[in-house]
PDB file of N, CA and C in Angstrom:
ATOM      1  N   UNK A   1       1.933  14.958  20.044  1.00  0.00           N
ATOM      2  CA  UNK A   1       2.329  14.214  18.862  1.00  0.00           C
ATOM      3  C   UNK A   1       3.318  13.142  19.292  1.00  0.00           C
ATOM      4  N   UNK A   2       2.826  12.028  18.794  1.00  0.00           N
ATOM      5  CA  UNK A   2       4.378  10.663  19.508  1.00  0.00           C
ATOM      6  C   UNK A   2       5.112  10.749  17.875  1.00  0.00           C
ATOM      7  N   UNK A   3       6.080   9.826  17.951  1.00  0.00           N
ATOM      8  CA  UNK A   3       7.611   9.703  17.488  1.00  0.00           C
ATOM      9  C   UNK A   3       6.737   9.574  15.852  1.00  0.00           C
ATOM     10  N   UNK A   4       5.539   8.362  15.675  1.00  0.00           N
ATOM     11  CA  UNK A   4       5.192   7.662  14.740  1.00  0.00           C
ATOM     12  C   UNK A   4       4.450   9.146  13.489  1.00  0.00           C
ATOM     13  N   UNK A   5       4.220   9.778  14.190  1.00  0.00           N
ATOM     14  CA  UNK A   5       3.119  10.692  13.711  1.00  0.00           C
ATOM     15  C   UNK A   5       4.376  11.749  12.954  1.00  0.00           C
ATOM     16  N   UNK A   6       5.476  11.917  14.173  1.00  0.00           N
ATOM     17  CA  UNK A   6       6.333  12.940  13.456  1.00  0.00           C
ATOM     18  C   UNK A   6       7.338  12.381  12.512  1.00  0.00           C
ATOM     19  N   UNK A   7       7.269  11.317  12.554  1.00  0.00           N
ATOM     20  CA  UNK A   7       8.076  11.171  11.362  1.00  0.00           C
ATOM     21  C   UNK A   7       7.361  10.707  10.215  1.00  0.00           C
ATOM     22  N   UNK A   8       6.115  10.161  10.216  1.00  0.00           N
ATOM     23  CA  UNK A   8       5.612  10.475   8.692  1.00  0.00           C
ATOM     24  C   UNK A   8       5.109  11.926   9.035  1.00  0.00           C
ATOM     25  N   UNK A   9       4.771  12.416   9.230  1.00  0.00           N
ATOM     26  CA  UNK A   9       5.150  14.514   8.971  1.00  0.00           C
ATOM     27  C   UNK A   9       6.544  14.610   8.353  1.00  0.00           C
ATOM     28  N   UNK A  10       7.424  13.980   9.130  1.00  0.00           N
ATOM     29  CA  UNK A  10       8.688  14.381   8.417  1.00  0.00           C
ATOM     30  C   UNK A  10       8.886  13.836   6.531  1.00  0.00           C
ATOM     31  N   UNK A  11       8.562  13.216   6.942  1.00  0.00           N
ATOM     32  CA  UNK A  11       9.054  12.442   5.355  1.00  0.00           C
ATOM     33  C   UNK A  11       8.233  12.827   4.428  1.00  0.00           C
ATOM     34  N   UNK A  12       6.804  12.790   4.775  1.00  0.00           N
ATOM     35  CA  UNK A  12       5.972  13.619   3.845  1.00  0.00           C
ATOM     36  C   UNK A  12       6.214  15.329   3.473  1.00  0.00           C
ATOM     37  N   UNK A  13       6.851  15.847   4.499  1.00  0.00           N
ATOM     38  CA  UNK A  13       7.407  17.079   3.911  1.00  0.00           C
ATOM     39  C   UNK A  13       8.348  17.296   3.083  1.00  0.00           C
ATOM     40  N   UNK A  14       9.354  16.544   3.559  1.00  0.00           N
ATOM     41  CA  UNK A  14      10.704  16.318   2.918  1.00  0.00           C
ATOM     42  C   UNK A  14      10.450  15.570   1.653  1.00  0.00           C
ATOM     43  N   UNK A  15       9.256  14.691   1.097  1.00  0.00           N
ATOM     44  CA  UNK A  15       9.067  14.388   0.162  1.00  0.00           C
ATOM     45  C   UNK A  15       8.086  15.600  -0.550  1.00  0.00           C
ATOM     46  N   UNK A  16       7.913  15.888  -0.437  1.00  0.00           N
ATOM     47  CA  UNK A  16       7.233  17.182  -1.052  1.00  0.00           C
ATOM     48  C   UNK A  16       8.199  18.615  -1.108  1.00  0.00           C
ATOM     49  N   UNK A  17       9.090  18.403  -0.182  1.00  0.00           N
ATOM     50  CA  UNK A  17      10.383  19.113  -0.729  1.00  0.00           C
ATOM     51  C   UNK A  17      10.929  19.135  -1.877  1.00  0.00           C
ATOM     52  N   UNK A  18      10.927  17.540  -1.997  1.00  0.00           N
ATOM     53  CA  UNK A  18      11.806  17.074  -2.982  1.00  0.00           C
ATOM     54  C   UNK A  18      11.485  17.073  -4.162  1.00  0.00           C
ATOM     55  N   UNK A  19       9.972  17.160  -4.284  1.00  0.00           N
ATOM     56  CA  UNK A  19       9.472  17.127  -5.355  1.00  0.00           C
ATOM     57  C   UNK A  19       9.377  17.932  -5.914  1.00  0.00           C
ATOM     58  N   UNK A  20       8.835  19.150  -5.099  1.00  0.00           N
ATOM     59  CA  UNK A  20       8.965  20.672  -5.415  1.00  0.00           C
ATOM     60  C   UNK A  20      10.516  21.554  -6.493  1.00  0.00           C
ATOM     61  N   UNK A  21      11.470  20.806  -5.643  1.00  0.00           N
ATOM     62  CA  UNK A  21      12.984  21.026  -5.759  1.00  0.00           C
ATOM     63  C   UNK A  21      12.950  20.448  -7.403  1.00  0.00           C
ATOM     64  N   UNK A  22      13.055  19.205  -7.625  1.00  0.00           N
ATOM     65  CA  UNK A  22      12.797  18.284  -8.469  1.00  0.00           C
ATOM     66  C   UNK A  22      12.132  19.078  -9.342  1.00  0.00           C
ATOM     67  N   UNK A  23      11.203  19.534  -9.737  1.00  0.00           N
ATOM     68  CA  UNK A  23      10.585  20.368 -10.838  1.00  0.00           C
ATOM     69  C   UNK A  23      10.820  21.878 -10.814  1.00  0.00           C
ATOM     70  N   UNK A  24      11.330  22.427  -9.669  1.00  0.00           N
ATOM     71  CA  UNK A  24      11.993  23.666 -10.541  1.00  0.00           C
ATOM     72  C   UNK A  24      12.692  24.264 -10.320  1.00  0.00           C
ATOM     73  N   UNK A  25      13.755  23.357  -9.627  1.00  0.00           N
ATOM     74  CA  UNK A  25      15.343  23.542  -9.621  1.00  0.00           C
ATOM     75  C   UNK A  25      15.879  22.615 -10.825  1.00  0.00           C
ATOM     76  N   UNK A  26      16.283  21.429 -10.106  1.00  0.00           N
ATOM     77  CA  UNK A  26      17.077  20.257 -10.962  1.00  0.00           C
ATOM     78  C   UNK A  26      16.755  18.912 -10.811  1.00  0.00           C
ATOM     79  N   UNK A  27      16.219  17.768 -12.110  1.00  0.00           N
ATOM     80  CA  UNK A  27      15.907  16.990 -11.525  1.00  0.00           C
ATOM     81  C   UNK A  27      17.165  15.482 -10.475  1.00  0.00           C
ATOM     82  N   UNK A  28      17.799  16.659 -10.794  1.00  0.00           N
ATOM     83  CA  UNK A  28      18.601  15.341  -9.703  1.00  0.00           C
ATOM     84  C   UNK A  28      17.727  15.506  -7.861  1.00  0.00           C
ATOM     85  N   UNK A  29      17.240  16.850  -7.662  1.00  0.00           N
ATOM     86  CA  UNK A  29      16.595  17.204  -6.421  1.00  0.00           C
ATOM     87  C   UNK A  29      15.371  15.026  -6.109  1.00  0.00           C
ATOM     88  N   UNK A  30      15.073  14.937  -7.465  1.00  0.00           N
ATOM     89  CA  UNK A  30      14.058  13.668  -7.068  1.00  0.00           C
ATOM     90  C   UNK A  30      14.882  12.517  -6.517  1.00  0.00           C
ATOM     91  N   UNK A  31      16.596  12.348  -6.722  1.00  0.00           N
ATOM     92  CA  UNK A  31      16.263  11.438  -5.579  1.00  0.00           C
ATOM     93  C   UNK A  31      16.315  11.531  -4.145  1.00  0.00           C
ATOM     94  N   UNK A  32      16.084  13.035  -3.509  1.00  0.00           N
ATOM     95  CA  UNK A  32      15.719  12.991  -2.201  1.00  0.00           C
ATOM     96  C   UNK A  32      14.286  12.127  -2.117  1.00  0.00           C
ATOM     97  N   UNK A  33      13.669  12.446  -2.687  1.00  0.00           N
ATOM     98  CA  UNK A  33      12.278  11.240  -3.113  1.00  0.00           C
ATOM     99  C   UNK A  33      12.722  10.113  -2.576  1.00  0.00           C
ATOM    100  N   UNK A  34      13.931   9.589  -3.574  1.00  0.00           N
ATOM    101  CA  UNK A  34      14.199   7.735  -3.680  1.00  0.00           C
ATOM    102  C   UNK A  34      14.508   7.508  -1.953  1.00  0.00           C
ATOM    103  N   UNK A  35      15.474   8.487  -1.890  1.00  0.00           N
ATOM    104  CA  UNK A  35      16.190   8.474  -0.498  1.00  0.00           C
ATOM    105  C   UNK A  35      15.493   8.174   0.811  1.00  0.00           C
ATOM    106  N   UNK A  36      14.095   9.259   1.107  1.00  0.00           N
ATOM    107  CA  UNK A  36      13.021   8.821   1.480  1.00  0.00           C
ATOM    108  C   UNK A  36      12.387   7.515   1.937  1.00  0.00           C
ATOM    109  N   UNK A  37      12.099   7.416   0.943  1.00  0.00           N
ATOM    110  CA  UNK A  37      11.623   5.818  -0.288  1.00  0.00           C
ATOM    111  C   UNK A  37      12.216   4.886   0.327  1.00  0.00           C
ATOM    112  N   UNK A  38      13.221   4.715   0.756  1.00  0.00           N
ATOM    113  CA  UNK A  38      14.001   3.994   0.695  1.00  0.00           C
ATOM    114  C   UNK A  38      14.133   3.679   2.246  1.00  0.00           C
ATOM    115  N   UNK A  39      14.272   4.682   3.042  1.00  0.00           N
ATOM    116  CA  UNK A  39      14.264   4.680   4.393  1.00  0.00           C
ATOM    117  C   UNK A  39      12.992   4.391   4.880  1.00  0.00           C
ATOM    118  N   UNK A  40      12.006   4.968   4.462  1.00  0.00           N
ATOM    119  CA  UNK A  40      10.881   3.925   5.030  1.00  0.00           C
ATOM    120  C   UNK A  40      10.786   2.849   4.980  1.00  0.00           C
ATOM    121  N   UNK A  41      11.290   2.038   3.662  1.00  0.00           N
ATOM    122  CA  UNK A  41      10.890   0.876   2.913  1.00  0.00           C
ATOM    123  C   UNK A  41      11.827  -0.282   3.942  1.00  0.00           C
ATOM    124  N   UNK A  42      13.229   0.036   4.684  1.00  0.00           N
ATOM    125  CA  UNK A  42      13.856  -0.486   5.380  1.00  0.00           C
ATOM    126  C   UNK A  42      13.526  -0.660   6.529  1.00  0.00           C
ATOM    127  N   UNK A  43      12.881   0.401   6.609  1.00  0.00           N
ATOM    128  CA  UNK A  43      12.391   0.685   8.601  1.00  0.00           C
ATOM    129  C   UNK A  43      11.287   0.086   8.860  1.00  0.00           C
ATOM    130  N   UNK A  44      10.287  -0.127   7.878  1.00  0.00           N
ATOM    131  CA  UNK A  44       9.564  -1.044   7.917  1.00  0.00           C
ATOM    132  C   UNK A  44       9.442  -2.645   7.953  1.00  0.00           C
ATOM    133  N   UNK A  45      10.711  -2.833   7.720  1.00  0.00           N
ATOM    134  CA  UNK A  45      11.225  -4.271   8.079  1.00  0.00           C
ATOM    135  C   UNK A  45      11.827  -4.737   9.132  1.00  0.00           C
ATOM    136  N   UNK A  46      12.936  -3.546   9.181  1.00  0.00           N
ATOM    137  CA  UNK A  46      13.859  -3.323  10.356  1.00  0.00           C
ATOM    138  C   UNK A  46      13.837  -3.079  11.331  1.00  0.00           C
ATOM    139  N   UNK A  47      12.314  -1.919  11.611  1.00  0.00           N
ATOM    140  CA  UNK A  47      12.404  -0.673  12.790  1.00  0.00           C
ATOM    141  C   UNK A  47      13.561  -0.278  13.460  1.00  0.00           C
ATOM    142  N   UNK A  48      14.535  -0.415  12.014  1.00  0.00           N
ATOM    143  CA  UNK A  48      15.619   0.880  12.299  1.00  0.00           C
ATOM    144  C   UNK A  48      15.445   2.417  11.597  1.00  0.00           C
ATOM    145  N   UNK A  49      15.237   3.704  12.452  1.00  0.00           N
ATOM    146  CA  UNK A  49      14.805   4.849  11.634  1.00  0.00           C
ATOM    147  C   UNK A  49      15.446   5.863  12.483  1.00  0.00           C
ATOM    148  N   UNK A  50      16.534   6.252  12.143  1.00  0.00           N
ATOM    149  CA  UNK A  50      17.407   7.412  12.717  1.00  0.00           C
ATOM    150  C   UNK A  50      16.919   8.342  13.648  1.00  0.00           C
ATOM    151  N   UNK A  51      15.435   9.093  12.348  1.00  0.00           N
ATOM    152  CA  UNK A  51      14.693  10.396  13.035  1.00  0.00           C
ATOM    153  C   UNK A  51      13.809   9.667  14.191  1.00  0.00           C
ATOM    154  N   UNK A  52      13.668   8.475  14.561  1.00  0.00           N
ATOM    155  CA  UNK A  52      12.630   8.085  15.188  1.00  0.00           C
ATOM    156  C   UNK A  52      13.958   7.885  16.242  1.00  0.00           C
ATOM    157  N   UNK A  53      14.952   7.796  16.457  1.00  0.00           N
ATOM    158  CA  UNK A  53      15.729   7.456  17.681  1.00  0.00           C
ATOM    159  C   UNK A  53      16.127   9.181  18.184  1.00  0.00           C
ATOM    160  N   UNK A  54      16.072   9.801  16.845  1.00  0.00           N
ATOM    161  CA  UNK A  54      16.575  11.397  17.331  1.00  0.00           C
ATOM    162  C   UNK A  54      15.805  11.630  17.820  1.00  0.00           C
ATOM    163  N   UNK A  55      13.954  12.044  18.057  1.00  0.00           N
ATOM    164  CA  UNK A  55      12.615  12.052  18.558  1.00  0.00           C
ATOM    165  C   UNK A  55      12.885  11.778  20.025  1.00  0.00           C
ATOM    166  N   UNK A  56      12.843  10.458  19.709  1.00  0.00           N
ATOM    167  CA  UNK A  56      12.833   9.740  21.278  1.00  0.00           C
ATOM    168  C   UNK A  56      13.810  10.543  22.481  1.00  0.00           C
ATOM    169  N   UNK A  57      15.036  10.882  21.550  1.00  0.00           N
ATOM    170  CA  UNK A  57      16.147  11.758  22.428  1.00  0.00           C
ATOM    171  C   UNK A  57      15.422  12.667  23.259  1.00  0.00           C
ATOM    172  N   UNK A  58      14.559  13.250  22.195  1.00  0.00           N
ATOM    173  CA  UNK A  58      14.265  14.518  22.349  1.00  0.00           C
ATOM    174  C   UNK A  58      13.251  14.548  23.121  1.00  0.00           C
ATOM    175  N   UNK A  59      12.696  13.376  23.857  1.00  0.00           N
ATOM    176  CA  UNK A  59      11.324  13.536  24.519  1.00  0.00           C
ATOM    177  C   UNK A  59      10.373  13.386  24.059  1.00  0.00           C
ATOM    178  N   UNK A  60       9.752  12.998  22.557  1.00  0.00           N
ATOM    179  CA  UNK A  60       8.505  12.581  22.322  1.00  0.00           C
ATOM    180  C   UNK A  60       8.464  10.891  22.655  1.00  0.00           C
ATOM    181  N   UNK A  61       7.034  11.104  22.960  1.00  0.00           N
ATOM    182  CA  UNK A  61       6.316  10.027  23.082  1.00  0.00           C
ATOM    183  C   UNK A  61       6.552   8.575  22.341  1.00  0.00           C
ATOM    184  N   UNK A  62       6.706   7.219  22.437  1.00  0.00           N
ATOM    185  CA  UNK A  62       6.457   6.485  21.448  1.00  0.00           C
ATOM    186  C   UNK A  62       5.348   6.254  20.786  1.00  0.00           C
ATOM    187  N   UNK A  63       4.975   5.713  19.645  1.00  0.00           N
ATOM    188  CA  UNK A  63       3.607   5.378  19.108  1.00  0.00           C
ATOM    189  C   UNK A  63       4.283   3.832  19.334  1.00  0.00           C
ATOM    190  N   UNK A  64       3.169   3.139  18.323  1.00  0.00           N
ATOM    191  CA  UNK A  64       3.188   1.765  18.457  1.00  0.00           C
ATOM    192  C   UNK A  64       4.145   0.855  17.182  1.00  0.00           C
ATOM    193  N   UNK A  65       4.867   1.887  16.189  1.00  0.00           N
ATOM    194  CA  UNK A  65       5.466   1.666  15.226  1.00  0.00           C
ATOM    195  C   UNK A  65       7.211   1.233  15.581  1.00  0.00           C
ATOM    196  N   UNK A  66       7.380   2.878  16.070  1.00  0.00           N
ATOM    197  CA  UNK A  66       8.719   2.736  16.565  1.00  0.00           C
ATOM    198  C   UNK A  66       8.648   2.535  18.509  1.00  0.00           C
ATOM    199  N   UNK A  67       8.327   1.281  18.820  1.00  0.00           N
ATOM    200  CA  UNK A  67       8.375   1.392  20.437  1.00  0.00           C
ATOM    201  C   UNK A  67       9.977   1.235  20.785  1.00  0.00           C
TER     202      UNK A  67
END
């Protein structure tokens, strides 16, 4: 698995966390959603993405997103 793959795994979980949380805990749980949302929406401009520099630490692979 390279960096690109695990972090949409990541976010898609964590957004489905959130959503989960969000309907039947409290809805303040949805803006882990926005939060999400939001970090992609930057990193996609930026290719600045935290979990994609923590990855790299860690020895995965690059994809072609975050090189």
């Amino acid at each position: 698995m390279n960096i690109d793959r695990a972090v949409f795994a990541f976010a898609g979980f964590v957004t489905l966390i959130g959503l989960a949380l969000g309907l039947l805990v409290h809805p303040y749980w949805f803006a882990l959603n926005a939060f999400v949302g939001l970090n992609m929406f930057q990193a996609a401009f930026t290719g600045f993405c935290p979990l994609a520099m923590i990855l790299k630490r860690l020895g995965l692979k690059p994809g072609t997103a975050f090189a």
